[in-house]
N, C-alpha and C. Protein backbone atom coordinates (compact mmCIF):
# COMPACT_ATOMS: atom_id res chain seq x y z
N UNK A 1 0.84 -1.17 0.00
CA UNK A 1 0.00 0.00 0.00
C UNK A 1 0.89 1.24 0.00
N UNK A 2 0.71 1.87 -1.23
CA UNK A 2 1.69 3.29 -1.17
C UNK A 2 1.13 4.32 -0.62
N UNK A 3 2.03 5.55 0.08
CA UNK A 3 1.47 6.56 0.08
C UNK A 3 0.00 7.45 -0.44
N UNK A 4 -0.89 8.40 -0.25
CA UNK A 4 -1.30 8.69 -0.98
C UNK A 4 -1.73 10.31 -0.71
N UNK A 5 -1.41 10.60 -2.25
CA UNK A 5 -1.10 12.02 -2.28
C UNK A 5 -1.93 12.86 -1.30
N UNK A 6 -1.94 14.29 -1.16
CA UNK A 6 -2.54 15.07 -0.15
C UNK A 6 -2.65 16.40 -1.60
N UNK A 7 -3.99 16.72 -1.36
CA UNK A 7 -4.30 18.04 -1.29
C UNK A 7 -3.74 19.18 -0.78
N UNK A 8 -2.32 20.05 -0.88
CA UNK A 8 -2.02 21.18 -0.42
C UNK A 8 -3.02 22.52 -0.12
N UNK A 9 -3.74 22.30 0.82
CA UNK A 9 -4.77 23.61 1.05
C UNK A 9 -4.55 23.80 2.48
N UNK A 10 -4.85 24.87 2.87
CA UNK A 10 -5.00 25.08 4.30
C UNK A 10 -6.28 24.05 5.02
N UNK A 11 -5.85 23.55 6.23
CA UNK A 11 -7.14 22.52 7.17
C UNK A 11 -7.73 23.59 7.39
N UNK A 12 -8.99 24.02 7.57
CA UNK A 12 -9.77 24.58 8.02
C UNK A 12 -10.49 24.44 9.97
N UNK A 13 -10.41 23.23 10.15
CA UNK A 13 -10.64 23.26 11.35
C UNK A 13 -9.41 22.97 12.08
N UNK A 14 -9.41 23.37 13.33
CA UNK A 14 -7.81 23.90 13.99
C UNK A 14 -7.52 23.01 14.35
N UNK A 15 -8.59 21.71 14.85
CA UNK A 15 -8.13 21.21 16.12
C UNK A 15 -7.15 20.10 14.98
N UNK A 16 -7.48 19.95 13.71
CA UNK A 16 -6.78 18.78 12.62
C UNK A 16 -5.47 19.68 11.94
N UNK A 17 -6.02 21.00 11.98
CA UNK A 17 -4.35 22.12 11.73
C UNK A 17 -3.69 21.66 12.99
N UNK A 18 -3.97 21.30 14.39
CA UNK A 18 -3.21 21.71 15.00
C UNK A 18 -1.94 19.92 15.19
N UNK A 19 -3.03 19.09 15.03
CA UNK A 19 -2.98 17.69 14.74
C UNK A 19 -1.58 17.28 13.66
N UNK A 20 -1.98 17.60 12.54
CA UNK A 20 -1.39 18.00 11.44
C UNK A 20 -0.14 18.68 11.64
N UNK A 21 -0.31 19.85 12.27
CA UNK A 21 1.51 20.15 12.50
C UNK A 21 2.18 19.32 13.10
N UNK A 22 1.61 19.17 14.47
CA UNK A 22 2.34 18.22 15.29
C UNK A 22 2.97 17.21 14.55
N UNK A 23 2.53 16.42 13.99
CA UNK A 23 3.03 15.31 13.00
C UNK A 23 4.21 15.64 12.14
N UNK A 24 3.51 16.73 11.40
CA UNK A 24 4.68 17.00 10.48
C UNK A 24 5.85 18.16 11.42
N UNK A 25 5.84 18.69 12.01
CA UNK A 25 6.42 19.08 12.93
C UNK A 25 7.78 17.83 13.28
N UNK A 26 7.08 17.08 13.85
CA UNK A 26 8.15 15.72 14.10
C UNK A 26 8.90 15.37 13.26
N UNK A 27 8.12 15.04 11.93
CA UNK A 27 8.87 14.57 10.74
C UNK A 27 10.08 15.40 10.38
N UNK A 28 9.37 16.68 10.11
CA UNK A 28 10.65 17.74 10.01
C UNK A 28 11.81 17.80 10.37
N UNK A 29 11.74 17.94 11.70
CA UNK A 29 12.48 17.79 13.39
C UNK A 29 13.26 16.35 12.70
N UNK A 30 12.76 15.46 12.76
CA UNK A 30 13.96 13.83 12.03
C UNK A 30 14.25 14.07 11.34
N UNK A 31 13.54 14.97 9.88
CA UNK A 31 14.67 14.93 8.71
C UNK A 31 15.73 16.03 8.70
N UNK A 32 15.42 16.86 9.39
CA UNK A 32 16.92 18.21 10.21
C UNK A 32 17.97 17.27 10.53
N UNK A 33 17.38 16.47 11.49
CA UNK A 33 18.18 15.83 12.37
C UNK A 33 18.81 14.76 11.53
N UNK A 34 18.31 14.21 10.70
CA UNK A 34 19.24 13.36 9.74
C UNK A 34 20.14 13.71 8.93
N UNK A 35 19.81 15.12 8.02
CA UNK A 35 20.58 15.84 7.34
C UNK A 35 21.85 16.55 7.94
N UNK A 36 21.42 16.57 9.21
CA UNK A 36 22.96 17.11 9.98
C UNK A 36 23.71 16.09 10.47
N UNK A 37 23.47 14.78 10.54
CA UNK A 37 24.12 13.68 11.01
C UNK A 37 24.95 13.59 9.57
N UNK A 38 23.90 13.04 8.76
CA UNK A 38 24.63 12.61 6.97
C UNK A 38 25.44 13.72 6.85
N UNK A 39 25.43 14.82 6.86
CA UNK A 39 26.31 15.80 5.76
C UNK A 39 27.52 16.49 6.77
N UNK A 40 27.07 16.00 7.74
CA UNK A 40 27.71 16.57 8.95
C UNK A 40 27.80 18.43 8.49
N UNK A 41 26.48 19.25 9.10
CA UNK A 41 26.28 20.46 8.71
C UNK A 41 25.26 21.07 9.89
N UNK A 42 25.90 22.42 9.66
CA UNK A 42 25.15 23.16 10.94
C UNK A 42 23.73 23.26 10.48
N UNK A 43 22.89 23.50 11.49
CA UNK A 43 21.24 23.52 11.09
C UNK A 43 21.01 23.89 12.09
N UNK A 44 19.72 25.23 11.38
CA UNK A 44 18.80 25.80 12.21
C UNK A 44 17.38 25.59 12.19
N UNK A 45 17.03 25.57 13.01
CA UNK A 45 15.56 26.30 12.02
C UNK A 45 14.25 26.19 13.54
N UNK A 46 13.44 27.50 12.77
CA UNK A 46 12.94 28.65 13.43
C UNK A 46 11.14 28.16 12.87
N UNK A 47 10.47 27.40 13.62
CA UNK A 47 8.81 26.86 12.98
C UNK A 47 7.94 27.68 14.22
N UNK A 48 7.08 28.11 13.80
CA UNK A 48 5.43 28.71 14.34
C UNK A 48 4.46 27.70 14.18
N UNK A 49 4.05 27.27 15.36
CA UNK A 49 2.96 27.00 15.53
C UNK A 49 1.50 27.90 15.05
N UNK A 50 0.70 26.99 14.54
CA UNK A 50 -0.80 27.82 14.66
C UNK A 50 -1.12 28.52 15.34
N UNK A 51 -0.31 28.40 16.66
CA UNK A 51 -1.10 29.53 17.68
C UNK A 51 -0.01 30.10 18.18
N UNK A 52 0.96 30.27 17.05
CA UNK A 52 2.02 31.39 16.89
C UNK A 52 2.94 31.09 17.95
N UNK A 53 3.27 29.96 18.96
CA UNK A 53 4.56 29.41 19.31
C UNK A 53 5.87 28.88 18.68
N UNK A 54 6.72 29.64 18.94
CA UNK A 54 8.01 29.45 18.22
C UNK A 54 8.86 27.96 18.60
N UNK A 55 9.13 27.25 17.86
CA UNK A 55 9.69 26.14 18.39
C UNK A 55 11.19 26.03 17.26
N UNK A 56 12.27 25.88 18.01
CA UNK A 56 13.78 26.09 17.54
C UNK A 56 14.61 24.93 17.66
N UNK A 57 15.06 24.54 16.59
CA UNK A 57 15.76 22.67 16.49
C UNK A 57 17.26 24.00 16.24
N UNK A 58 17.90 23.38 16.65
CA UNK A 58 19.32 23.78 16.13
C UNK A 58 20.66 22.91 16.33
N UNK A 59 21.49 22.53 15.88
CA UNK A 59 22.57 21.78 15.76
C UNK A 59 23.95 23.04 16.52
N UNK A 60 24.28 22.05 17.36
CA UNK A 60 25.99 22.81 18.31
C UNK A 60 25.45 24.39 18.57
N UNK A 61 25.64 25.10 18.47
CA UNK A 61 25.23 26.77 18.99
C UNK A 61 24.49 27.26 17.80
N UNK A 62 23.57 27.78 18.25
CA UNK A 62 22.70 28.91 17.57
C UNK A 62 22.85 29.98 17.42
N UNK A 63 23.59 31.01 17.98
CA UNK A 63 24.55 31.87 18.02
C UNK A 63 25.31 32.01 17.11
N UNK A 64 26.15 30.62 16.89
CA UNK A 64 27.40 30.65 16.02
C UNK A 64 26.65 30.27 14.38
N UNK A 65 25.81 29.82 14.97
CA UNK A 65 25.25 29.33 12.98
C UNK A 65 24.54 30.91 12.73
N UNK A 66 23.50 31.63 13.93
CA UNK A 66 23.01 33.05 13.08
C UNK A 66 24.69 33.47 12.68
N UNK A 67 25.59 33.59 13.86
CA UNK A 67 26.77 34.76 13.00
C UNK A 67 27.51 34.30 11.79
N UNK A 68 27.36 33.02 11.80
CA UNK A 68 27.82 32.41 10.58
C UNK A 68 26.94 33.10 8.97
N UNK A 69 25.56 33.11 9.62
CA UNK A 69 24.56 33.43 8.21
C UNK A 69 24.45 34.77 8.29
N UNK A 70 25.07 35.63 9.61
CA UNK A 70 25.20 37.01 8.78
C UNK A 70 26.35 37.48 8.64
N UNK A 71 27.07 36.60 8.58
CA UNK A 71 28.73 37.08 7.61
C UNK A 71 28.65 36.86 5.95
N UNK A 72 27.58 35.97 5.23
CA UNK A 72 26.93 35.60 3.63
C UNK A 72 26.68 36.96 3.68
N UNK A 73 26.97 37.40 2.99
CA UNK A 73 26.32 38.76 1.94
C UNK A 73 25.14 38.65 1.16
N UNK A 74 24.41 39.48 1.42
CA UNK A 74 23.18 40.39 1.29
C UNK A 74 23.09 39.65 -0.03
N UNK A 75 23.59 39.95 -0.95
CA UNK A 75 23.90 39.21 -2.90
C UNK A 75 23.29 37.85 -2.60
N UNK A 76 24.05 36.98 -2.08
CA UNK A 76 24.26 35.74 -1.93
C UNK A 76 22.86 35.15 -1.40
N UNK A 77 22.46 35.81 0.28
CA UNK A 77 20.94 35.29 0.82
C UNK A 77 20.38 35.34 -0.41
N UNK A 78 20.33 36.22 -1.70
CA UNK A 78 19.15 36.57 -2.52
C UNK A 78 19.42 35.62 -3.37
N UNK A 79 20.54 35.01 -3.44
CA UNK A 79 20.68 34.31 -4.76
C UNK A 79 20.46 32.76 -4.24
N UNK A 80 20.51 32.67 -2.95
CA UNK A 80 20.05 31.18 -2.43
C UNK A 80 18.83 31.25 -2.31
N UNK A 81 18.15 32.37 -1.92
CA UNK A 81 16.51 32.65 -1.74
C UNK A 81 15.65 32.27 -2.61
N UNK A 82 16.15 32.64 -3.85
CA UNK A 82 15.45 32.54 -5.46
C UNK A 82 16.29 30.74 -5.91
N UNK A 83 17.16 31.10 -5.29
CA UNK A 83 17.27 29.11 -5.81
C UNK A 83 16.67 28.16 -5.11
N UNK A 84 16.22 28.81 -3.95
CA UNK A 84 15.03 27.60 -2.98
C UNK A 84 13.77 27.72 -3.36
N UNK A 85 13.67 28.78 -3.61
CA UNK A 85 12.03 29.00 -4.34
C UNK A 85 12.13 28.27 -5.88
N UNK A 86 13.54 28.53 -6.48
CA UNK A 86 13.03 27.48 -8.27
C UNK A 86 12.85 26.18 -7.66
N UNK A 87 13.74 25.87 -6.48
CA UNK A 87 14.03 24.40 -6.45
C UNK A 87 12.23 23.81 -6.03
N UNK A 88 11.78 24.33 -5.07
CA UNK A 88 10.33 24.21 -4.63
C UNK A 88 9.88 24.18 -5.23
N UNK A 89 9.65 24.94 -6.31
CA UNK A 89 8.36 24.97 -7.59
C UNK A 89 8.54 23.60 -8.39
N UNK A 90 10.16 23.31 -8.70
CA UNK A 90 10.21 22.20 -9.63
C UNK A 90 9.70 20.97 -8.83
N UNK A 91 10.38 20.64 -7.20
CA UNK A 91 9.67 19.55 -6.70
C UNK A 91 8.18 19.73 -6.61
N UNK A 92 7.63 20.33 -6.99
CA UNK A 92 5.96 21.07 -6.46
C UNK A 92 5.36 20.97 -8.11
N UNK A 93 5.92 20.57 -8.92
CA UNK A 93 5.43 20.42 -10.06
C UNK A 93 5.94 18.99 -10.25
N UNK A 94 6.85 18.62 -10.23
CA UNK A 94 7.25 17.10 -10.55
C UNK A 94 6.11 15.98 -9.71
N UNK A 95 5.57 16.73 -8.70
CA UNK A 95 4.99 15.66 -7.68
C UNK A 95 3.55 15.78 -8.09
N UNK A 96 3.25 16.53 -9.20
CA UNK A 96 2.14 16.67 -9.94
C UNK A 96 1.35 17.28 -8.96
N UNK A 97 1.29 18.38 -7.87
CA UNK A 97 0.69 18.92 -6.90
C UNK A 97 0.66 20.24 -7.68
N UNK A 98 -0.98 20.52 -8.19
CA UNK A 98 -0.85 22.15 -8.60
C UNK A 98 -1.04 22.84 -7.91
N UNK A 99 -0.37 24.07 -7.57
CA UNK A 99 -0.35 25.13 -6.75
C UNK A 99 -1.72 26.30 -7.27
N UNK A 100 -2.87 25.33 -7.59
CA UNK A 100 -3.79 26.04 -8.35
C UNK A 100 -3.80 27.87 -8.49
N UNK A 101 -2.98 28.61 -9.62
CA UNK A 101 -2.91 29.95 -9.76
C UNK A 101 -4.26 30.43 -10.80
N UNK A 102 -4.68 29.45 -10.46
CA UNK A 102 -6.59 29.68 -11.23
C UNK A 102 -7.12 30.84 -10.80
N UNK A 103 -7.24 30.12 -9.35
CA UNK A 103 -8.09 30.86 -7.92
C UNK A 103 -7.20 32.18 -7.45
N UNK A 104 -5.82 31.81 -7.81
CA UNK A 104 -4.91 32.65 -6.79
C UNK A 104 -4.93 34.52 -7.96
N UNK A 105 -5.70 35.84 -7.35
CA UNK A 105 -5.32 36.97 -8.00
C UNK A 105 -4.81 38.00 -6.90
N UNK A 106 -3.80 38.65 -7.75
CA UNK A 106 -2.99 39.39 -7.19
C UNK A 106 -3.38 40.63 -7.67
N UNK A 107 -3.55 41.72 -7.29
CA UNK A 107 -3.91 42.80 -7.71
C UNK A 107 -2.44 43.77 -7.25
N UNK A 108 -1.95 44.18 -7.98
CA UNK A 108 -0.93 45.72 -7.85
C UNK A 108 -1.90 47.00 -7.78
N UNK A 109 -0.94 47.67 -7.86
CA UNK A 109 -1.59 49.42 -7.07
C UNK A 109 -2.28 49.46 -8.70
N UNK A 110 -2.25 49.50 -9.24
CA UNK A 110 -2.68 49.63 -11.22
C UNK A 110 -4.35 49.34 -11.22
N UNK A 111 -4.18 48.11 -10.33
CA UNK A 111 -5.77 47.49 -9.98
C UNK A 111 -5.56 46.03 -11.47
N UNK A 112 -4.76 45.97 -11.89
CA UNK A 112 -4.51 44.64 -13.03
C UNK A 112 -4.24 43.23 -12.09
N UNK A 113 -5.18 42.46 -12.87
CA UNK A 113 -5.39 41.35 -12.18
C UNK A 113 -3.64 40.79 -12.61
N UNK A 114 -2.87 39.75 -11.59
CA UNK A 114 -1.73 39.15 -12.07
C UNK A 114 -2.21 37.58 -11.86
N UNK A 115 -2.23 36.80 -12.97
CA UNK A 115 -2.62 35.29 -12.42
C UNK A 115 -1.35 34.46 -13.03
N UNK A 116 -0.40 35.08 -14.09
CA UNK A 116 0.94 34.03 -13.97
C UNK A 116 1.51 34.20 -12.52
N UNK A 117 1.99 32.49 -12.72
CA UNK A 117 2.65 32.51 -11.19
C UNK A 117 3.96 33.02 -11.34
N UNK A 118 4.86 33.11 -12.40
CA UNK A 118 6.13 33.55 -12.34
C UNK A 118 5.81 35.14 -11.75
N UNK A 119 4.73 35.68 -12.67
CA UNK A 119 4.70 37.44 -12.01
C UNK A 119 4.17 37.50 -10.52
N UNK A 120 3.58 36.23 -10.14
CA UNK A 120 3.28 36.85 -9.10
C UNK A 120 4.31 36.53 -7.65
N UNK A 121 5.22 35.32 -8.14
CA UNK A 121 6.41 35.17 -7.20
C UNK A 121 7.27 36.58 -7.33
N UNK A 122 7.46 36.61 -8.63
CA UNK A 122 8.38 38.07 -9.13
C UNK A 122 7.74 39.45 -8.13
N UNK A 123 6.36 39.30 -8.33
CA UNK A 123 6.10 40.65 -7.42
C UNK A 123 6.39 40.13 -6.11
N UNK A 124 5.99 39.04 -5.28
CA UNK A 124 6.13 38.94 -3.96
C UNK A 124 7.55 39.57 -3.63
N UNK A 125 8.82 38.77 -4.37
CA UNK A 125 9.58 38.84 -4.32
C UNK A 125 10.11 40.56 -4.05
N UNK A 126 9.83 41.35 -5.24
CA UNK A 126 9.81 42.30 -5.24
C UNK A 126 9.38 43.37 -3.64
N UNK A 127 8.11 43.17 -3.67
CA UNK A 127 7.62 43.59 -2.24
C UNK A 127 8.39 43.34 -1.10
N UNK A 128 8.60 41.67 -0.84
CA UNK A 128 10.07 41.91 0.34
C UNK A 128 11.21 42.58 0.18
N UNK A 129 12.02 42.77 -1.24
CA UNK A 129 12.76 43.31 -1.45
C UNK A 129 12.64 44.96 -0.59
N UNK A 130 11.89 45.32 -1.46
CA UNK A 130 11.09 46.75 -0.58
C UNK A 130 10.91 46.97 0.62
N UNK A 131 10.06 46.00 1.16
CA UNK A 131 10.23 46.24 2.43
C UNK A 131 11.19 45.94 3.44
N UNK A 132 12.38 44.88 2.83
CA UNK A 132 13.85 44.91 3.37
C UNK A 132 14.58 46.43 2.81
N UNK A 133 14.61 46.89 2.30
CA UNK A 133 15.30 48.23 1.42
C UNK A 133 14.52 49.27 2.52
N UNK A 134 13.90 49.59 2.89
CA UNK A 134 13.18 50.25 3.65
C UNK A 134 13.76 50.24 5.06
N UNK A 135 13.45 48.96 5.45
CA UNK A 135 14.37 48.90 6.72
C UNK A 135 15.67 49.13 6.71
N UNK A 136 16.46 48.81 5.74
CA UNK A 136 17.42 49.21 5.47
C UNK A 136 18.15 51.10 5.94
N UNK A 137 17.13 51.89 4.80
CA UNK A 137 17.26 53.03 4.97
C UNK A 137 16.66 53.48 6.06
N UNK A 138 15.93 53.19 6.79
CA UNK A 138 15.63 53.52 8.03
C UNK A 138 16.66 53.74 8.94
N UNK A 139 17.57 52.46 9.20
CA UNK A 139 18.30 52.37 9.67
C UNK A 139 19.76 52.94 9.26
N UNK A 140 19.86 53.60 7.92
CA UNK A 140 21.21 54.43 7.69
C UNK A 140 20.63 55.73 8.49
N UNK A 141 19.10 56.35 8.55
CA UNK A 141 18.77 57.68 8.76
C UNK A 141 19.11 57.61 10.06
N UNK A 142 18.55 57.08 10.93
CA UNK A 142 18.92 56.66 12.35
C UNK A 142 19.33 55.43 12.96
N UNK A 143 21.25 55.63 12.56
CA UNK A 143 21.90 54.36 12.99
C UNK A 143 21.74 54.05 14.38
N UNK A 144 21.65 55.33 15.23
CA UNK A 144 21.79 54.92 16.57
C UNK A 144 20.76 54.50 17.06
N UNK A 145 19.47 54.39 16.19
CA UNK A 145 18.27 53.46 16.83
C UNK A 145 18.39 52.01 16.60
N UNK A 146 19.49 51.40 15.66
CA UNK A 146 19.68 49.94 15.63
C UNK A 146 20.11 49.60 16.71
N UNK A 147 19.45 48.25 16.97
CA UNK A 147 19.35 47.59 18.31
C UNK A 147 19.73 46.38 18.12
N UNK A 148 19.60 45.62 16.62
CA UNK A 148 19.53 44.36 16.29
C UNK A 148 20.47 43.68 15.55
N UNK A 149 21.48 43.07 16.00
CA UNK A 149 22.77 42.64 15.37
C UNK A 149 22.66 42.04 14.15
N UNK A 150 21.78 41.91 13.63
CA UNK A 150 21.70 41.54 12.34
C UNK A 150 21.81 42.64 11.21
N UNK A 151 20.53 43.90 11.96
CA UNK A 151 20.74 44.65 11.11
C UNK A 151 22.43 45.71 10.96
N UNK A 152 22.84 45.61 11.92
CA UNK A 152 24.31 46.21 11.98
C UNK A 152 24.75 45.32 11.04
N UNK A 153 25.05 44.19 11.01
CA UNK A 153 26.18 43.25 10.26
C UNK A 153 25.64 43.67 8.79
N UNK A 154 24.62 43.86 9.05
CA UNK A 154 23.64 43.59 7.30
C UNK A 154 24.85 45.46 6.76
N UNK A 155 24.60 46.38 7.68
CA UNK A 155 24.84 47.62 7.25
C UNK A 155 26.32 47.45 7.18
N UNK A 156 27.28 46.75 7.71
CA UNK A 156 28.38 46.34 7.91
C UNK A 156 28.98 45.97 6.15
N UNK A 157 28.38 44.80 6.24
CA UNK A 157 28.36 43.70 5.00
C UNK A 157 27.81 45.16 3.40
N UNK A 158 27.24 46.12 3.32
CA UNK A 158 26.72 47.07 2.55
C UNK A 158 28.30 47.99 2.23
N UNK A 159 28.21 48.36 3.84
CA UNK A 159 29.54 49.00 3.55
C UNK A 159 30.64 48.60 2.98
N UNK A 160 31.04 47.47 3.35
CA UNK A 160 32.16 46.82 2.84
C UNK A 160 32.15 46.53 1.66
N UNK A 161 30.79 45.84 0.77
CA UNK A 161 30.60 45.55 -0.45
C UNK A 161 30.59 46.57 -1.52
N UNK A 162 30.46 48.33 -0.69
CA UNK A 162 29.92 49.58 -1.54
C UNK A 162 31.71 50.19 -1.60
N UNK A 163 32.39 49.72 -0.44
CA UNK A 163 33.53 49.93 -0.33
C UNK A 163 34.82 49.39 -1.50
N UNK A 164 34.59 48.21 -1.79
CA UNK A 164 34.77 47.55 -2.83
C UNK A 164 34.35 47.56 -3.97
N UNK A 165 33.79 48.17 -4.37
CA UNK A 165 33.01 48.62 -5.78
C UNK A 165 33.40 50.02 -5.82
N UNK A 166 33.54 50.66 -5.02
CA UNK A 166 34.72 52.03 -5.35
C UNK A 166 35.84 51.76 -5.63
N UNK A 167 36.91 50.67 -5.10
CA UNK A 167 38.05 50.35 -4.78
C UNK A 167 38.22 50.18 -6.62
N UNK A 168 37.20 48.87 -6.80
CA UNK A 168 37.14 48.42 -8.34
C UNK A 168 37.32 49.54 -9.50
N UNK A 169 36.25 50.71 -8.68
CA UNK A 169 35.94 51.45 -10.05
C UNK A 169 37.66 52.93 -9.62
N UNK A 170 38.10 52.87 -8.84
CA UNK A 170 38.76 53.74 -8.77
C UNK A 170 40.33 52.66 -9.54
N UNK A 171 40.86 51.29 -9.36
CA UNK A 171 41.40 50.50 -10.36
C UNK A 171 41.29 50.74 -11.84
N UNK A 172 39.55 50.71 -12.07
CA UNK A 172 39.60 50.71 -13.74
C UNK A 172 39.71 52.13 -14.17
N UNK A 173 39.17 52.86 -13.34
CA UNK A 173 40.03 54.71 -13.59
C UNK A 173 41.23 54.99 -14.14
N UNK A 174 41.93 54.19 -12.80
CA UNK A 174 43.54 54.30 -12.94
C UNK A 174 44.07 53.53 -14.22
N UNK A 175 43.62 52.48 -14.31
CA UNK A 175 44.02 51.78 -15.89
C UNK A 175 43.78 52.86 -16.87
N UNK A 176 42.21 52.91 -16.91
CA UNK A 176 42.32 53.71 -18.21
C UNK A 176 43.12 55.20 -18.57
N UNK A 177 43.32 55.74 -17.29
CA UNK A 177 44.39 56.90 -17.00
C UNK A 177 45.81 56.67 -17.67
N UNK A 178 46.21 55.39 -17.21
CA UNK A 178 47.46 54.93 -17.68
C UNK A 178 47.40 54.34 -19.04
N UNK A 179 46.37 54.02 -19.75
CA UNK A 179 46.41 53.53 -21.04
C UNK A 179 46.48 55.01 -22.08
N UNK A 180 45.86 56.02 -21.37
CA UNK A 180 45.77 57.25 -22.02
C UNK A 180 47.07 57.71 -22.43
N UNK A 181 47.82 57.06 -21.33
CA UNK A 181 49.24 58.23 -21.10
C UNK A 181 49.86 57.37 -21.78
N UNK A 182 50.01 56.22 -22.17
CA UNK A 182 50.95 55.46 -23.34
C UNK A 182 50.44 56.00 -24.87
């Protein structure tokens, strides 16, 4: 007797949402826990309950794996971000589970309905972008209201990267300065 597939929709009644996590909750929790045994690799991870309890699996210090993930550059989270989301869609289509974008409309400020799913990951995407960029500048206007070591490292990791892209462009200056003068 094989498996048999599931309907991806939200449970509607709580007490089988709440049922339902628990379970997969566990499962999760073993396959963390296996993947850090096999690959021998740090692991975090950060799950909400339905009734918005935080529950935290983590491998050797938690501490040392966040400072580990905010020494990756800003570039990089984005470019693993968008490769976990292709990778999801392809297992989420291979498993023949449609993410029905029938039902699903997105409306922008325009008032235009969006029902491809590429535009409408593209806008989500977009929108966090924004509202990370936001916090961002918030926090250059008033550095001394940062409180949150992430966002320092994040402004840290900006500087250094904006620092280096001067460095670059003040190099290809100097080349072309010196190609002039031959």
């Amino acid at each position: 007797m094989g498996r048999k597939k599931i309907d991806l929709k939200r449970i509607e009644c709580s007490k089988e949402r709440s049922d339902k996590y628990s379970k997969r909750k566990n499962g999760l929790l073993k396959k963390a826990q296996e993947i850090e045994v096999l690959c021998n690799i740090d692991i975090a991870l950060i799950i909400f309950s339905p009734k918005n309890k935080a529950n935290i699996y983590h491998s050797g210090s938690f501490g040392k794996i966040l400072e580990k993930f905010c020494k990756v550059s800003l570039q990089e989270r984005e470019d693993r971000r968008a490769y976990t989301i292709k990778t999801l869609k392809k297992i989420l289509s291979m498993n023949n589970t449609e993410n029905s974008t029938e039902n699903v409309h997105i409306f922008h400020e325009g008032g235009e309905v969006i029902q491809d799913d590429n535009k409408i990951t593209k806008l989500r995407e977009l929108k966090e972008l924004i509202v990370e960029k936001k916090l961002i500048y918030r926090d250059w206007k008033y550095p001394e209201e940062v409180n949150d070591l992430n966002r320092v490292n994040i402004m840290e990791n900006y500087l250094i990267s904006f620092l280096s892209h001067i460095g670059n462009i003040i190099k290809i200056k100097t080349q072309e300065e010196q190609q002039n003068l031959i």
